[in-house]
Protein backbone atom coordinates (compact mmCIF):
# COMPACT_ATOMS: atom_id res chain seq x y z
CA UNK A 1 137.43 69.31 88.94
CA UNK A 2 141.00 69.70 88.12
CA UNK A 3 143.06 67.29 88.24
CA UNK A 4 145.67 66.98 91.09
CA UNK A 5 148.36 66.21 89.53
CA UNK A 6 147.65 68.98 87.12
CA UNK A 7 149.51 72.29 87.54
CA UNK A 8 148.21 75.32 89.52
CA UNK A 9 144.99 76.02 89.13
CA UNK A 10 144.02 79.11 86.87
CA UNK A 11 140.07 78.99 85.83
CA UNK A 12 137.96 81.50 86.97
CA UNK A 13 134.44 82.21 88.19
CA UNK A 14 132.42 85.04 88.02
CA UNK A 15 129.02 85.57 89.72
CA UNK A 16 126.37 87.93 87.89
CA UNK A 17 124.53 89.72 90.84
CA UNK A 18 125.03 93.22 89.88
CA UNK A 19 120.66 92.81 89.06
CA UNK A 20 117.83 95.03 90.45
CA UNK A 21 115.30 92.21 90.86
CA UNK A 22 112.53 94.72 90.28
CA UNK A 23 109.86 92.04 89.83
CA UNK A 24 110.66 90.24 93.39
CA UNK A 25 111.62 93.52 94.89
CA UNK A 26 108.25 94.87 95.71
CA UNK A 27 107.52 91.75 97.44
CA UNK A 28 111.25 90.64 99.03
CA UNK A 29 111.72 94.84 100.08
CA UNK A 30 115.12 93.53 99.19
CA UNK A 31 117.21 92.76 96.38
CA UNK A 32 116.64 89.19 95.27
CA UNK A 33 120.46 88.00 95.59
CA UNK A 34 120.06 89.67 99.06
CA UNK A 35 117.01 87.62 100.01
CA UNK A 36 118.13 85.57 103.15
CA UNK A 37 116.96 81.73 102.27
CA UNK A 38 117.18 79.77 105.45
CA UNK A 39 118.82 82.54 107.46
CA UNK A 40 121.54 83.12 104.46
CA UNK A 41 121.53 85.75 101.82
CA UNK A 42 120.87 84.13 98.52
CA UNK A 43 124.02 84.34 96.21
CA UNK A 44 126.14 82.49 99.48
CA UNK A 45 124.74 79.64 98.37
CA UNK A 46 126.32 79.49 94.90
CA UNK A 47 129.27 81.23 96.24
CA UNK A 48 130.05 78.70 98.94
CA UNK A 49 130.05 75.70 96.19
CA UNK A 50 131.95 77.73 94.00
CA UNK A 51 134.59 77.68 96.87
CA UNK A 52 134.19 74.31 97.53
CA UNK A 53 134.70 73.08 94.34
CA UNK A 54 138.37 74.15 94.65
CA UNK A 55 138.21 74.67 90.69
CA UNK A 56 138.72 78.13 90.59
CA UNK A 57 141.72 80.88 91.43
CA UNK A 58 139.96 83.42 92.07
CA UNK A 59 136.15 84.33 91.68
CA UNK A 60 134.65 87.44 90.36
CA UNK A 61 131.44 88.71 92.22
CA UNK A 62 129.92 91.21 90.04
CA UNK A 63 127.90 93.76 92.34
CA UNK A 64 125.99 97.21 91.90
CA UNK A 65 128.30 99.85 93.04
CA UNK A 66 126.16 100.70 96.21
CA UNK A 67 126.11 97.49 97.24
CA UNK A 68 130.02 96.87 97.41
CA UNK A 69 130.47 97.11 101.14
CA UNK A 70 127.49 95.37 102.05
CA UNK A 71 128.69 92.30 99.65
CA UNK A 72 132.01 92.45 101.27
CA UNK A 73 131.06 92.34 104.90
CA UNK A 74 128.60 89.13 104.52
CA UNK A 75 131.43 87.06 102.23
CA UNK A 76 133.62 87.93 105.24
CA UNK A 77 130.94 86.49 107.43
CA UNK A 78 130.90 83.25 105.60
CA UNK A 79 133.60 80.55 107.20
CA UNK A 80 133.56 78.43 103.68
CA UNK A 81 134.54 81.35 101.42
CA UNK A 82 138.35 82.51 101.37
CA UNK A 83 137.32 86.06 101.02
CA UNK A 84 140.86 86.88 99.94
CA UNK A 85 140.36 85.14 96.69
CA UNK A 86 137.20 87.31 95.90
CA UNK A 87 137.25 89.96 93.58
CA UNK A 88 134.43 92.59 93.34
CA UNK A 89 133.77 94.36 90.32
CA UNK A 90 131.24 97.05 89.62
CA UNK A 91 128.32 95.76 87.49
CA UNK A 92 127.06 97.87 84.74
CA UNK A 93 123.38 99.12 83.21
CA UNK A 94 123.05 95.83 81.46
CA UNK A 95 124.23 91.94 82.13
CA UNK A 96 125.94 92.13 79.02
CA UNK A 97 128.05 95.35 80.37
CA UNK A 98 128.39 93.74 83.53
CA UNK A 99 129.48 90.53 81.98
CA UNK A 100 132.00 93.16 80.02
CA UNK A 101 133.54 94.55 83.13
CA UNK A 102 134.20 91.18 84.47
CA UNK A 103 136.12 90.02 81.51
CA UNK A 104 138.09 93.52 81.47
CA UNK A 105 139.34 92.84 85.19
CA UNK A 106 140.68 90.10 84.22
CA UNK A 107 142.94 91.11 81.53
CA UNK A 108 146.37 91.21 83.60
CA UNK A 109 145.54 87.42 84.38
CA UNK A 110 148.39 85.67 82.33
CA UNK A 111 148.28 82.55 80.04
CA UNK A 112 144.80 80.70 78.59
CA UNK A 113 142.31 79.73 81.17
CA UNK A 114 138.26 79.26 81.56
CA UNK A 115 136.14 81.82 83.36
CA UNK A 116 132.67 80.34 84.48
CA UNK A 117 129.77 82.91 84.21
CA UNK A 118 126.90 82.26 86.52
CA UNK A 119 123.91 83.95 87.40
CA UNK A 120 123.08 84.58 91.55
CA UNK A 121 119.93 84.30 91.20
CA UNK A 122 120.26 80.29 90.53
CA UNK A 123 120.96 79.33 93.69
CA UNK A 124 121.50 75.69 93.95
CA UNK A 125 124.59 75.07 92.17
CA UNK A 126 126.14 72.36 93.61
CA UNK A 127 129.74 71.39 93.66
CA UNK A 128 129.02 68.28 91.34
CA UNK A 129 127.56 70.58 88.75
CA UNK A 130 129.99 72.80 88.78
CA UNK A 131 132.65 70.11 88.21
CA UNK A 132 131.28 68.58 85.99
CA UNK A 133 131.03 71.59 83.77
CA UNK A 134 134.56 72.06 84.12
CA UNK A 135 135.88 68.52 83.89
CA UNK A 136 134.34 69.04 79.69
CA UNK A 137 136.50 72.35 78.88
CA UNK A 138 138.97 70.55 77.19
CA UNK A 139 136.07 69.63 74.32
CA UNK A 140 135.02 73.17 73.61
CA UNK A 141 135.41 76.83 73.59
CA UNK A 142 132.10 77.30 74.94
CA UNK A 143 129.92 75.32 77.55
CA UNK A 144 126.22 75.58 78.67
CA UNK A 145 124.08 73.48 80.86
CA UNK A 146 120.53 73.28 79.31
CA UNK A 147 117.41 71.42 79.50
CA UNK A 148 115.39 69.76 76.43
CA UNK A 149 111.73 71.75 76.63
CA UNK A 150 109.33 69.45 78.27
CA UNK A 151 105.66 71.47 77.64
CA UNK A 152 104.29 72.16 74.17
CA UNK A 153 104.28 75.52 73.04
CA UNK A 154 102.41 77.72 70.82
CA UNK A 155 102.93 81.39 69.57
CA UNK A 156 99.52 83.53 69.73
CA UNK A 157 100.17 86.43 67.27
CA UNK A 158 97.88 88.46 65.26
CA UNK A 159 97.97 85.32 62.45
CA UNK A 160 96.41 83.18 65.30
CA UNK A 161 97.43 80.26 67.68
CA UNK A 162 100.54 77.76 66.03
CA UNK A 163 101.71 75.16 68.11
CA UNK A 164 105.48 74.67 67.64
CA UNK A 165 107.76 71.81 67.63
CA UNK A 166 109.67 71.29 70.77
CA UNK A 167 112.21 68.54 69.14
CA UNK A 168 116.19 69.65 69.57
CA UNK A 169 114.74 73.24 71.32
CA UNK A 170 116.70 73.84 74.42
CA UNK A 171 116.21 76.01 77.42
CA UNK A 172 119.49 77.39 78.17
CA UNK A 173 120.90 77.80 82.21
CA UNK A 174 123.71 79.00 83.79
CA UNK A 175 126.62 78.18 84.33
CA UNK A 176 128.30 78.52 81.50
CA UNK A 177 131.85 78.63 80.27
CA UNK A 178 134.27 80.10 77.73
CA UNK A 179 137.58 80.29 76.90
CA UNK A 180 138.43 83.21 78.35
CA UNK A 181 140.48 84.94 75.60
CA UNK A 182 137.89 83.99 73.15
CA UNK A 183 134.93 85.37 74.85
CA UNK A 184 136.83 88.71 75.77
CA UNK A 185 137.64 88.85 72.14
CA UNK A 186 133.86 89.03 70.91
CA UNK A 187 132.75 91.02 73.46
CA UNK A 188 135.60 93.45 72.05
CA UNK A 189 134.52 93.09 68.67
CA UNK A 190 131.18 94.32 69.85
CA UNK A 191 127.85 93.25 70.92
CA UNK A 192 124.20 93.28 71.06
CA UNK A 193 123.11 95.34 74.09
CA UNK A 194 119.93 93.38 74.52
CA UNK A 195 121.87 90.11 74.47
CA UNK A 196 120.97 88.27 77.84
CA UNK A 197 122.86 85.03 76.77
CA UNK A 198 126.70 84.97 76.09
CA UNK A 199 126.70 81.23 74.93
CA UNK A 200 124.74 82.54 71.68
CA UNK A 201 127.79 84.81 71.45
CA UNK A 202 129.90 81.88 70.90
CA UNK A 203 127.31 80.13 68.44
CA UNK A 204 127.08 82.86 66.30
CA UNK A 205 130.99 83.16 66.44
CA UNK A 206 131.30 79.85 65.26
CA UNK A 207 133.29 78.60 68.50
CA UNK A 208 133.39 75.13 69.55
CA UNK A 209 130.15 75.06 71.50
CA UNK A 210 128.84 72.14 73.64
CA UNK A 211 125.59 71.43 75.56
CA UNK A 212 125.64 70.01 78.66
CA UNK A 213 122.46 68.28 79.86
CA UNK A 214 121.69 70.50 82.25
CA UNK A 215 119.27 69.91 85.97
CA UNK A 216 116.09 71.46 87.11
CA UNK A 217 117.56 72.35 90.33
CA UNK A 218 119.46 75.44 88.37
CA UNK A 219 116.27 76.96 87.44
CA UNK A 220 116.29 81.01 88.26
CA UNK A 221 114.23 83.08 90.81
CA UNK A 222 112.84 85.66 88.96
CA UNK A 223 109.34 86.00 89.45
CA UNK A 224 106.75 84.85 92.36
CA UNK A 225 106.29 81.82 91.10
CA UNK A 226 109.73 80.93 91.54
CA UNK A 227 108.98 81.93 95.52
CA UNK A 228 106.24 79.15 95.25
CA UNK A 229 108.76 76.64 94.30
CA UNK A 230 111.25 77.53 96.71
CA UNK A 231 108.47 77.01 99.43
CA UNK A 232 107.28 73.70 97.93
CA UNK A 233 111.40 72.65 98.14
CA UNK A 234 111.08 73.39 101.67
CA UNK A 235 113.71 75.68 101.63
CA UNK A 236 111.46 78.93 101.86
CA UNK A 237 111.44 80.98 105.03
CA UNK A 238 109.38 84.08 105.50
């Protein structure tokens, strides 16, 4: 977290949820970010720490045009969110478009700042992760939290069954940060449309990149096995 003795805030956040969820969808009947967990929709929960952490100026929720009322109405439900200090932006066809968007909405914003990207359908980010994300920007242009791989793996092509080594491989999470003028910059220059990670951006850039050891809490519902693990954290409700 900043500093308070620091000068006015300026970092800021930007939650992906602009998603279909098509593989939860025919089992939710409901967008995934929509899903109500415990009575609350799912993307309030990383949108309330977000707002708690007090880290940010404003944050970006990036939302599926049709769904820009009904986003607007819950976050003015919520008593921990200062709706006021929301932004909505339309999402696009891709995350990388949508990711796009954000950035360009923030172009009027003046002087250098960090813009945290993070994806809705992670849902317990907690205040202490996101500060401590934040309290490492001044070591890098570019920030991920990420995991070291646990389980062996193997690839099974038509050459047969090779195990690989798991040493220094990585499974990347969300959040992650940039430099905000940086990362608007290569996403200018251009970009890979089937890109689903914009840390790799900054890698292959050549930023300053750093890893953050990352949690398993921040793992992503996308499937129904993610459904089962949300019922084994008791946090499920049908």
């Amino acid at each position: 977290m900043k500093n308070k003795e620091d000068t006015k805030v300026k970092d800021i956040a930007v939650l992906m949820m602009a998603g279909k969820g098509e593989r939860l969808f025919s089992s939710l009947h409901v967008k995934k970010q929509f899903f109500k967990l415990d009575g609350k929709e799912l993307f309030l929960y990383s949108l309330e720490s977000l707002a708690l952490s007090q880290c940010f100026k404003n944050i970006v929720l990036v939302v599926s045009p049709e769904d820009h009322e009904k986003v607007l109405e819950i976050v003015k439900k919520d008593k921990l969110i200062p709706w006021r200090k929301v932004m909505i932006v339309d999402g696009g066809e891709s995350r990388n478009e949508s990711v796009f968007n954000a950035l360009k909405s923030l172009k009027k914003q003046k002087g250098n700042f960090f813009v945290l990207i993070h994806d809705a359908a992670r849902p317990f980010l907690t205040v202490e992760l996101i500060e401590n994300i934040m309290s490492k920007t001044y070591r890098a242009d570019a920030l991920t939290y990420c995991l070291p791989l646990a389980d062996s793996l193997f690839r099974d092509d038509r050459r047969g069954i090779a195990y690989l080594d798991r040493k220094d491989l990585y499974q990347v999470q969300t959040p992650q940060v940039f430099d905000y003028r940086k990362l608007l910059s290569l996403y200018e220059q251009g970009y890979d449309p089937k890109g689903t990670d914009d840390f790799s951006k900054a890698v292959q850039a050549g930023l300053k990149c750093l890893p953050v050891p990352g949690d398993l809490s921040l793992f992503k519902v996308t499937g129904k096995e993610d459904l089962v693990l949300l019922r084994k954290l008791s946090v499920f409700v049908d």
